[in-house]
ModelCIF file with pLDDT and N, C-alpha, C, O atoms, coordinates in Angstrom:
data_MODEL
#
_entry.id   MODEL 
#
_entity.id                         1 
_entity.type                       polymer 
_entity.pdbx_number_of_molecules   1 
#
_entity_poly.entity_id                      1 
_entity_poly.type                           'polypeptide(L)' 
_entity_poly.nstd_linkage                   no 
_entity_poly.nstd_monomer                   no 
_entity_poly.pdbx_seq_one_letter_code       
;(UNK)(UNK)(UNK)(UNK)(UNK)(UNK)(UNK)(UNK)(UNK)(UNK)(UNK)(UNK)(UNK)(UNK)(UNK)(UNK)
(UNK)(UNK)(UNK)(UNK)(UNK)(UNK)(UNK)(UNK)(UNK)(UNK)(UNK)(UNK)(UNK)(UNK)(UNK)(UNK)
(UNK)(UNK)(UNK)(UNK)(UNK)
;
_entity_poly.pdbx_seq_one_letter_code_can   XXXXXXXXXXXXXXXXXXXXXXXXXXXXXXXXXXXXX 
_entity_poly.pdbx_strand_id                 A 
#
loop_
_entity_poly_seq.entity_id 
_entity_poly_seq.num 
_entity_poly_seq.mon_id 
_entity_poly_seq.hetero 
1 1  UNK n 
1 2  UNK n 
1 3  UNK n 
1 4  UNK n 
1 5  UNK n 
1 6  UNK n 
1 7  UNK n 
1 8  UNK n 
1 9  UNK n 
1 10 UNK n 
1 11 UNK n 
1 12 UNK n 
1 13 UNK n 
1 14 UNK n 
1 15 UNK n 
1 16 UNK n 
1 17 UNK n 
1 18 UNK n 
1 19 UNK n 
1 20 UNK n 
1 21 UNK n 
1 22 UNK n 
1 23 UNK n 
1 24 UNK n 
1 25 UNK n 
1 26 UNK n 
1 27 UNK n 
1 28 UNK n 
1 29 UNK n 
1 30 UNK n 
1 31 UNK n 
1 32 UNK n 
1 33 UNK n 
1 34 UNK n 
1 35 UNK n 
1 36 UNK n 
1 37 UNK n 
#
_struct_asym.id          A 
_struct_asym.entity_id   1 
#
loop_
_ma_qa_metric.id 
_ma_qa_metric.mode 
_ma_qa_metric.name 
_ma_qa_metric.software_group_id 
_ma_qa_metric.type 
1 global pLDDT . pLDDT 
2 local  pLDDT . pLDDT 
#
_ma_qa_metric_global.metric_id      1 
_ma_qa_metric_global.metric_value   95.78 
_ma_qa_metric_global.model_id       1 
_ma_qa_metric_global.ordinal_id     1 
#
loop_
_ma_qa_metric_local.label_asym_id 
_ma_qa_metric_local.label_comp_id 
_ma_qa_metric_local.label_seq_id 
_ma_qa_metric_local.metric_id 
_ma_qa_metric_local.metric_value 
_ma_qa_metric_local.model_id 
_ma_qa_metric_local.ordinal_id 
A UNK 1  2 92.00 1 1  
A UNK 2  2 91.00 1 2  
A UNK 3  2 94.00 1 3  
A UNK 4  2 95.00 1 4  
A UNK 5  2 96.00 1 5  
A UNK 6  2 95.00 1 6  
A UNK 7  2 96.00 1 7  
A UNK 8  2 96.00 1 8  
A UNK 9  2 97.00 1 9  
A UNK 10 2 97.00 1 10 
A UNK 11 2 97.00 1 11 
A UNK 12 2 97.00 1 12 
A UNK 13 2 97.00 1 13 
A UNK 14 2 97.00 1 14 
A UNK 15 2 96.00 1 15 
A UNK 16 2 96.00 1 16 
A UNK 17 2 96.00 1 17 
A UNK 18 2 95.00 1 18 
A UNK 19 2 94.00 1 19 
A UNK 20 2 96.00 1 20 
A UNK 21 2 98.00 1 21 
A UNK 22 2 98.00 1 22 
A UNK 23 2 98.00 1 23 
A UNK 24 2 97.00 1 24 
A UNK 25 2 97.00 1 25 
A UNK 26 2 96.00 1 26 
A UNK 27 2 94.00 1 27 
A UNK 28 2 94.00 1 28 
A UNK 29 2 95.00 1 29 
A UNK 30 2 96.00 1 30 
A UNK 31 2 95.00 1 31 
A UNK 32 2 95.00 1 32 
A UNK 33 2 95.00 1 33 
A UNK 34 2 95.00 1 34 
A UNK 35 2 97.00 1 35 
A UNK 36 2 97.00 1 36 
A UNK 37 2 97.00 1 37 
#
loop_
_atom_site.group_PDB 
_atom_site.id 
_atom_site.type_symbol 
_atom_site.label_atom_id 
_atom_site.label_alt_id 
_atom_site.label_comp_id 
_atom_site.label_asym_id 
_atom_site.label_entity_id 
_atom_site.label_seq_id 
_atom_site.pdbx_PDB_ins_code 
_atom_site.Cartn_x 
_atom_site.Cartn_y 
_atom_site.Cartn_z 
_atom_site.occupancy 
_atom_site.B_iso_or_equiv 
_atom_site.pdbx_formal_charge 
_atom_site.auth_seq_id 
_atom_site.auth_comp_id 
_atom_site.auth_asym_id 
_atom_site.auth_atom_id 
_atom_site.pdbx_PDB_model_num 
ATOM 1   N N  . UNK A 1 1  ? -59.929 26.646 12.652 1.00 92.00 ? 1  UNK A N  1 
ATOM 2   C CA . UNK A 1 1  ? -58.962 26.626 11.560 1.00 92.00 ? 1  UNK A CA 1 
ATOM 3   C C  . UNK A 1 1  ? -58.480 25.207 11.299 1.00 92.00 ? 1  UNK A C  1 
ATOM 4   O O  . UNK A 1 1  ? -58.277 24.408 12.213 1.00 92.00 ? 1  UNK A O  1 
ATOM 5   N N  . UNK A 1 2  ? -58.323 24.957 10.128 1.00 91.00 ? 2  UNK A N  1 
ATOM 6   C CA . UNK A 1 2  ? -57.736 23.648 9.260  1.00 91.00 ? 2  UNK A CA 1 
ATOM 7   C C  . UNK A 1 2  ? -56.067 23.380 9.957  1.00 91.00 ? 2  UNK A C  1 
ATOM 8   O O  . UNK A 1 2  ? -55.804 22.360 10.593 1.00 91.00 ? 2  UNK A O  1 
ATOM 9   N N  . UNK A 1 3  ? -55.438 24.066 9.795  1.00 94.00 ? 3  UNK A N  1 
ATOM 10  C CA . UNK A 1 3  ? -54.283 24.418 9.851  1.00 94.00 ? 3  UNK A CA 1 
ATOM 11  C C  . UNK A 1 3  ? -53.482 25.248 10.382 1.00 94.00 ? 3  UNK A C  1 
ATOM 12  O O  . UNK A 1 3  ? -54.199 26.208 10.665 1.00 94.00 ? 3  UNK A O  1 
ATOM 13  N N  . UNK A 1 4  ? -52.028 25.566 10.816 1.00 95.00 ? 4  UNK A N  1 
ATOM 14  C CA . UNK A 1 4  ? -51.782 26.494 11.830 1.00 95.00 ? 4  UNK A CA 1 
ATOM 15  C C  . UNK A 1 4  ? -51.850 27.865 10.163 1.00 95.00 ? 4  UNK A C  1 
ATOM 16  O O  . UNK A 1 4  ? -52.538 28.885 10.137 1.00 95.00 ? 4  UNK A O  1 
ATOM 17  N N  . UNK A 1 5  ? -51.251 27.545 9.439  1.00 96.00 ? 5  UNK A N  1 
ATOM 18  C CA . UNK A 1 5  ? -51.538 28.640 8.605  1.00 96.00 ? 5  UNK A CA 1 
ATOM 19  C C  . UNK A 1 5  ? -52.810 29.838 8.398  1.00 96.00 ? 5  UNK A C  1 
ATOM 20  O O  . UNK A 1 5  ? -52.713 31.064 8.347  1.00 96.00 ? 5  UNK A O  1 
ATOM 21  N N  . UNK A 1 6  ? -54.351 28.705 8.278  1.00 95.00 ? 6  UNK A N  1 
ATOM 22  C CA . UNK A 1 6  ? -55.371 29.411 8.268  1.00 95.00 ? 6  UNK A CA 1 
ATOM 23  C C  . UNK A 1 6  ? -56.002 29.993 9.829  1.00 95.00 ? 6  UNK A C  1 
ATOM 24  O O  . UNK A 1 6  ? -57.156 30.336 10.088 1.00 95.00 ? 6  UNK A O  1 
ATOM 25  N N  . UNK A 1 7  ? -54.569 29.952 10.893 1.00 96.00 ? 7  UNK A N  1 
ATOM 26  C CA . UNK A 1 7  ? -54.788 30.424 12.082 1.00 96.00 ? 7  UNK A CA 1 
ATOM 27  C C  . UNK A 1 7  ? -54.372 31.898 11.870 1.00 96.00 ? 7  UNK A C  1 
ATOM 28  O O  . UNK A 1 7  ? -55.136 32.844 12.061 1.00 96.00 ? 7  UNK A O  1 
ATOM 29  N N  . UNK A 1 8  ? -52.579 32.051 11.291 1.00 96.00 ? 8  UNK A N  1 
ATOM 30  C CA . UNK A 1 8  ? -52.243 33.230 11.522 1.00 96.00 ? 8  UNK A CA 1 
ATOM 31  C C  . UNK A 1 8  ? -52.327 33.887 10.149 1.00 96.00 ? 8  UNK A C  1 
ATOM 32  O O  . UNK A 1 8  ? -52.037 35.083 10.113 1.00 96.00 ? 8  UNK A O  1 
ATOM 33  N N  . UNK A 1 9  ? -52.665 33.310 9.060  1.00 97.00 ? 9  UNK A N  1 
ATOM 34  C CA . UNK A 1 9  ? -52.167 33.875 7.575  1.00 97.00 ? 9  UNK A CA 1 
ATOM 35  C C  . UNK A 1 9  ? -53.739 35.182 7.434  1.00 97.00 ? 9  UNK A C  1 
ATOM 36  O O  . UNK A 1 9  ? -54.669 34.576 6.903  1.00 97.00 ? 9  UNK A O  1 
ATOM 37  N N  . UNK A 1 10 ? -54.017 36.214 7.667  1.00 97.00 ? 10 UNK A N  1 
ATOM 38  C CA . UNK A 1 10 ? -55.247 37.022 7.173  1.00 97.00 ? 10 UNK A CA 1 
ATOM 39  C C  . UNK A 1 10 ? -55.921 36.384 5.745  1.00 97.00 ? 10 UNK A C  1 
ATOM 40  O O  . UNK A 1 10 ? -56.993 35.780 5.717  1.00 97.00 ? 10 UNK A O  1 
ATOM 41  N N  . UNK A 1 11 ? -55.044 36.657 4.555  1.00 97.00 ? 11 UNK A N  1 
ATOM 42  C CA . UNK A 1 11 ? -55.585 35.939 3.507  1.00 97.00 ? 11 UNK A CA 1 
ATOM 43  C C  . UNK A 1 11 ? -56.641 34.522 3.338  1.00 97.00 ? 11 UNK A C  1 
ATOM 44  O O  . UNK A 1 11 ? -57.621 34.251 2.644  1.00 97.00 ? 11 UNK A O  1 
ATOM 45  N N  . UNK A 1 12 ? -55.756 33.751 4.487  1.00 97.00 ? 12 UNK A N  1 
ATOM 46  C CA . UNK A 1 12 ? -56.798 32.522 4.421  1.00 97.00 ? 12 UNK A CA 1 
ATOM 47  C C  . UNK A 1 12 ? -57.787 32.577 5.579  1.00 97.00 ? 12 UNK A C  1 
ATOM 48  O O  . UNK A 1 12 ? -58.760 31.898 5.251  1.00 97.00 ? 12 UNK A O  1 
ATOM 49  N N  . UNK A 1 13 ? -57.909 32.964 6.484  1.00 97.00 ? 13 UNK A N  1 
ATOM 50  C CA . UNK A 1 13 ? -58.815 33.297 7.461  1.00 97.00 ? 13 UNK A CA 1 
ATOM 51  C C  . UNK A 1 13 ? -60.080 33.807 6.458  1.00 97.00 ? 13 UNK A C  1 
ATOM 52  O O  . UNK A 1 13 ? -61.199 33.300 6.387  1.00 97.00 ? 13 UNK A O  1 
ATOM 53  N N  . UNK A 1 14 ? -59.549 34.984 5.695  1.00 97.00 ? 14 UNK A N  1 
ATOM 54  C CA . UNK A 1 14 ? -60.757 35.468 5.001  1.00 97.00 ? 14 UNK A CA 1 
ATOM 55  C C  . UNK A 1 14 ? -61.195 34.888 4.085  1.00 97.00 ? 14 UNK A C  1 
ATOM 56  O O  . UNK A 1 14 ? -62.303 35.235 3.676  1.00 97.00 ? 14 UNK A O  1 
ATOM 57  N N  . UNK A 1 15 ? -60.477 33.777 3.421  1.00 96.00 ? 15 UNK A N  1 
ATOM 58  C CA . UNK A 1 15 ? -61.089 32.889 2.133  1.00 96.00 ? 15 UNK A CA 1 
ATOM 59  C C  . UNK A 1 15 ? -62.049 31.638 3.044  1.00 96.00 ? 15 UNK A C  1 
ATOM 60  O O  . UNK A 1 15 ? -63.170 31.182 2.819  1.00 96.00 ? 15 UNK A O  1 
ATOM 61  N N  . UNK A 1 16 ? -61.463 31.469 3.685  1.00 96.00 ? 16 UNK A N  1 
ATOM 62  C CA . UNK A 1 16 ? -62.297 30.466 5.079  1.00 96.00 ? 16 UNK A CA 1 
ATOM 63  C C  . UNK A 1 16 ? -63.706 30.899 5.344  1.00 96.00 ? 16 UNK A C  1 
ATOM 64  O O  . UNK A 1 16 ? -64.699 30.202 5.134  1.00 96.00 ? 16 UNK A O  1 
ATOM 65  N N  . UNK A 1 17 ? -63.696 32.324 5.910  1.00 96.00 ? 17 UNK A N  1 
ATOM 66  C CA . UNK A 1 17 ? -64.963 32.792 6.312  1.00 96.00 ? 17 UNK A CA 1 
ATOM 67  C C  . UNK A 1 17 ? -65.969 34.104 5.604  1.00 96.00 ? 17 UNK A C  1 
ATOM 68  O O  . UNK A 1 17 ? -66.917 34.727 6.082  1.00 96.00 ? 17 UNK A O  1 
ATOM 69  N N  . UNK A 1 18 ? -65.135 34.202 3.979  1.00 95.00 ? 18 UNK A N  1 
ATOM 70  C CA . UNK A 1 18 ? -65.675 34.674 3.369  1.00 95.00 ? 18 UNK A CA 1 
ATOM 71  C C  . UNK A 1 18 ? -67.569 34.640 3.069  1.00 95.00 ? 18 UNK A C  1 
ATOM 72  O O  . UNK A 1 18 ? -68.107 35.747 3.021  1.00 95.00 ? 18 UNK A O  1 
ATOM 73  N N  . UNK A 1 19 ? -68.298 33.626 2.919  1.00 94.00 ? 19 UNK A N  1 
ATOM 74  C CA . UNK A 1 19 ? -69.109 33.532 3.115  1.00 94.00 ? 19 UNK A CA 1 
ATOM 75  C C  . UNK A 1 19 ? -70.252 32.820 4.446  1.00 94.00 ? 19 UNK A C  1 
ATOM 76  O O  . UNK A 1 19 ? -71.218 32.064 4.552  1.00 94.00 ? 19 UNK A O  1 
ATOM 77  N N  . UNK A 1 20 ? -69.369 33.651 5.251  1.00 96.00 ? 20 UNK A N  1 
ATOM 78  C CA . UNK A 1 20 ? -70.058 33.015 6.677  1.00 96.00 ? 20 UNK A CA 1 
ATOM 79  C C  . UNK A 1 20 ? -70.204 34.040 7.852  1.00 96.00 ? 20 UNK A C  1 
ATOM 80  O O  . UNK A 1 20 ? -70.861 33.887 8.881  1.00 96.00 ? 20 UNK A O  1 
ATOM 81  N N  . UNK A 1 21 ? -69.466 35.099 7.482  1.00 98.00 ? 21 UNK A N  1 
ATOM 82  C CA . UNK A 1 21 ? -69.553 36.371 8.315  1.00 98.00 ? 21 UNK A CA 1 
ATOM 83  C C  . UNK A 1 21 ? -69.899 37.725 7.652  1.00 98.00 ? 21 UNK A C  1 
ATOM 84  O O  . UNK A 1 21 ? -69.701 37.732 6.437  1.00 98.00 ? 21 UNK A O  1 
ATOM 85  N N  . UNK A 1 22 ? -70.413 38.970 8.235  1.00 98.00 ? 22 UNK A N  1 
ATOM 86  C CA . UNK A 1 22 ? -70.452 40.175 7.332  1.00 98.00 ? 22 UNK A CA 1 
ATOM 87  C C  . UNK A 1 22 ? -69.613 40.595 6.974  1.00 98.00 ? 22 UNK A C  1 
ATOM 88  O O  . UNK A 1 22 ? -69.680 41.080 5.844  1.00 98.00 ? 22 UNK A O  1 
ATOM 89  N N  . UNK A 1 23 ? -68.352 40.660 7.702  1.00 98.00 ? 23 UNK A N  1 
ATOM 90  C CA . UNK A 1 23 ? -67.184 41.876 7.438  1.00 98.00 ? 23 UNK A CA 1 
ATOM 91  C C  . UNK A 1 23 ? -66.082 41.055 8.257  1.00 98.00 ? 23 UNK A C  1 
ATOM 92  O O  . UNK A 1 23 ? -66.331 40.191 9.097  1.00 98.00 ? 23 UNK A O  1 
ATOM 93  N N  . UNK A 1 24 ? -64.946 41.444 7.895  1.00 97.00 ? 24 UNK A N  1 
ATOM 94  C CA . UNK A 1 24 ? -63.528 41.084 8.460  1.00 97.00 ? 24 UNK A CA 1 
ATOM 95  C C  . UNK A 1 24 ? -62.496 42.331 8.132  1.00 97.00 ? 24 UNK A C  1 
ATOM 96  O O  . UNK A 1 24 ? -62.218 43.038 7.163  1.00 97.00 ? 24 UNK A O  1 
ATOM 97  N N  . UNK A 1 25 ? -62.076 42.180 9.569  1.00 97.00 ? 25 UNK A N  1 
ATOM 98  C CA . UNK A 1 25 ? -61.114 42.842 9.805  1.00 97.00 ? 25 UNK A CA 1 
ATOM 99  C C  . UNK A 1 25 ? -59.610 42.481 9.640  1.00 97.00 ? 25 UNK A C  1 
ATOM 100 O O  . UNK A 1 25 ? -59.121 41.924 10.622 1.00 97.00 ? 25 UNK A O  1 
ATOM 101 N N  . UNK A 1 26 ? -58.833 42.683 8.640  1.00 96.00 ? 26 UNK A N  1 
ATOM 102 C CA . UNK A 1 26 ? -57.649 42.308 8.427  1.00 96.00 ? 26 UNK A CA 1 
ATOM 103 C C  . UNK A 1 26 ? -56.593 43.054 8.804  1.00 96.00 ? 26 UNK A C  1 
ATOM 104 O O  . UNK A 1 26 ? -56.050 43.994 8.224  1.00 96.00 ? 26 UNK A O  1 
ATOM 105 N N  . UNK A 1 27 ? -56.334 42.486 9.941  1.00 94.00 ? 27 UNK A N  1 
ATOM 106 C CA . UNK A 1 27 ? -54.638 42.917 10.399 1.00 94.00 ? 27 UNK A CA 1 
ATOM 107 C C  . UNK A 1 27 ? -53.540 42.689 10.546 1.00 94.00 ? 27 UNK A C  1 
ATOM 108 O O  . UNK A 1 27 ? -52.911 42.707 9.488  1.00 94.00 ? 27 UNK A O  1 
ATOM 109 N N  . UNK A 1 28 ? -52.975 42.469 11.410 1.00 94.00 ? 28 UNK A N  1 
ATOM 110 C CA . UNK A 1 28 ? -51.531 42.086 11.855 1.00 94.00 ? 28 UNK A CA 1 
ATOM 111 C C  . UNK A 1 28 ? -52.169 40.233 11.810 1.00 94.00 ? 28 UNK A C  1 
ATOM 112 O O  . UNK A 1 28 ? -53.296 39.771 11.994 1.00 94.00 ? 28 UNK A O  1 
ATOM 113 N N  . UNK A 1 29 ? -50.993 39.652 11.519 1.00 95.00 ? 29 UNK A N  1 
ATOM 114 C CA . UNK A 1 29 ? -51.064 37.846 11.447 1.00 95.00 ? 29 UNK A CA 1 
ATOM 115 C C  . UNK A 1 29 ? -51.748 37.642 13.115 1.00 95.00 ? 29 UNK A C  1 
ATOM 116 O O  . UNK A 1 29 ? -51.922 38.464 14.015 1.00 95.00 ? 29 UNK A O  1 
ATOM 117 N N  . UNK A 1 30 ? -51.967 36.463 13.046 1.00 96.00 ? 30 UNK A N  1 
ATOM 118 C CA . UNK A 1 30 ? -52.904 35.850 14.011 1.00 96.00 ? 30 UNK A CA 1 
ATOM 119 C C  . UNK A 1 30 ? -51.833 35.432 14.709 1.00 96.00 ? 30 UNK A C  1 
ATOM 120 O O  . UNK A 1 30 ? -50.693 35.572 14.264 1.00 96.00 ? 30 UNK A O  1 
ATOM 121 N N  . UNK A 1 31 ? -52.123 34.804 16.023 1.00 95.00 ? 31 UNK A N  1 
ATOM 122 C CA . UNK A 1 31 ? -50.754 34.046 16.721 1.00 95.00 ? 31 UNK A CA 1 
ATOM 123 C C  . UNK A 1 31 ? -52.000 32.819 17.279 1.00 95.00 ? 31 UNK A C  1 
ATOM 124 O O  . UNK A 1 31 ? -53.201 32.912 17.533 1.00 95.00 ? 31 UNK A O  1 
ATOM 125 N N  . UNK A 1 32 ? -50.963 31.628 17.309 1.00 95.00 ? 32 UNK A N  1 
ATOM 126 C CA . UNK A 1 32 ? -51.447 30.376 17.640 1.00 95.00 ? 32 UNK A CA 1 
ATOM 127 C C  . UNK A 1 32 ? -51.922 29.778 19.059 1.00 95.00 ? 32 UNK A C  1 
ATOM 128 O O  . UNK A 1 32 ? -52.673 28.808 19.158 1.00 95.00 ? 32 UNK A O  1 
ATOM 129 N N  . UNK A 1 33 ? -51.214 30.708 20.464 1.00 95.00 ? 33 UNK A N  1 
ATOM 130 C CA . UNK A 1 33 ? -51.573 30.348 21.646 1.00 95.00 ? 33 UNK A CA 1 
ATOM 131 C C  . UNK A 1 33 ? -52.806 31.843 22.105 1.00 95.00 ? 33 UNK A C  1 
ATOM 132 O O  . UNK A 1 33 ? -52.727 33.066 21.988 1.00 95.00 ? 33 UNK A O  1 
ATOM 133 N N  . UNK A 1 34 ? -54.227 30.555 22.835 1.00 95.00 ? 34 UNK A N  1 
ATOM 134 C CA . UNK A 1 34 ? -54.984 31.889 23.112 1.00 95.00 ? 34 UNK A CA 1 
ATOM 135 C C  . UNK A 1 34 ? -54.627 32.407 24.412 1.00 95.00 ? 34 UNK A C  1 
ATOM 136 O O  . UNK A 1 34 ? -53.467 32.165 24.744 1.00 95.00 ? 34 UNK A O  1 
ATOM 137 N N  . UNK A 1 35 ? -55.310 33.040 25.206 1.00 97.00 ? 35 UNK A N  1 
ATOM 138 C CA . UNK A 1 35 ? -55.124 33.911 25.897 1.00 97.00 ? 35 UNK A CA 1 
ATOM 139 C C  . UNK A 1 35 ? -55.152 32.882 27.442 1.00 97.00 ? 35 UNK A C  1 
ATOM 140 O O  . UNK A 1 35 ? -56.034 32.025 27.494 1.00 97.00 ? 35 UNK A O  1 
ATOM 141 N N  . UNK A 1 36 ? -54.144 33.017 28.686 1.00 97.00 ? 36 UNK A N  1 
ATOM 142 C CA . UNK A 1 36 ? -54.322 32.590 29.428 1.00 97.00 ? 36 UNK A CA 1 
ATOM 143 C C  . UNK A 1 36 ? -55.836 32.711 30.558 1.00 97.00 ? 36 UNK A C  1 
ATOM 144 O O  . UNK A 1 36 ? -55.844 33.871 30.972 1.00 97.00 ? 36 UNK A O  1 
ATOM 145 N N  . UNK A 1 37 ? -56.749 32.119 31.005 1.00 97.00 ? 37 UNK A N  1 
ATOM 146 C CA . UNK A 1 37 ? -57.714 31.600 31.628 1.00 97.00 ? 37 UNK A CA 1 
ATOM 147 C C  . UNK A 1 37 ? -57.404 31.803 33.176 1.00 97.00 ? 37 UNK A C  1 
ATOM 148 O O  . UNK A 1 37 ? -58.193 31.386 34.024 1.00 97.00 ? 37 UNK A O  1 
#
């Protein structure tokens, strides 16, 4: 992602990877920290 926006916003996630994946799943907003390791 460009931005923390096109991290959690669905709308731009999917304008992002509109032509680069088959299908997207749009749900609940994204959150910015990943998962602890």
């Amino acid at each position: 992602y460009r931005d923390e926006d096109y991290a959690i916003n669905p709308d731009l996630i999917e304008e992002e990877y509109e032509a680069k994946v088959d299908l997207m799943i749009k749900g609940e907003p994204g959150k910015l920290t990943p998962s602890a390791i």
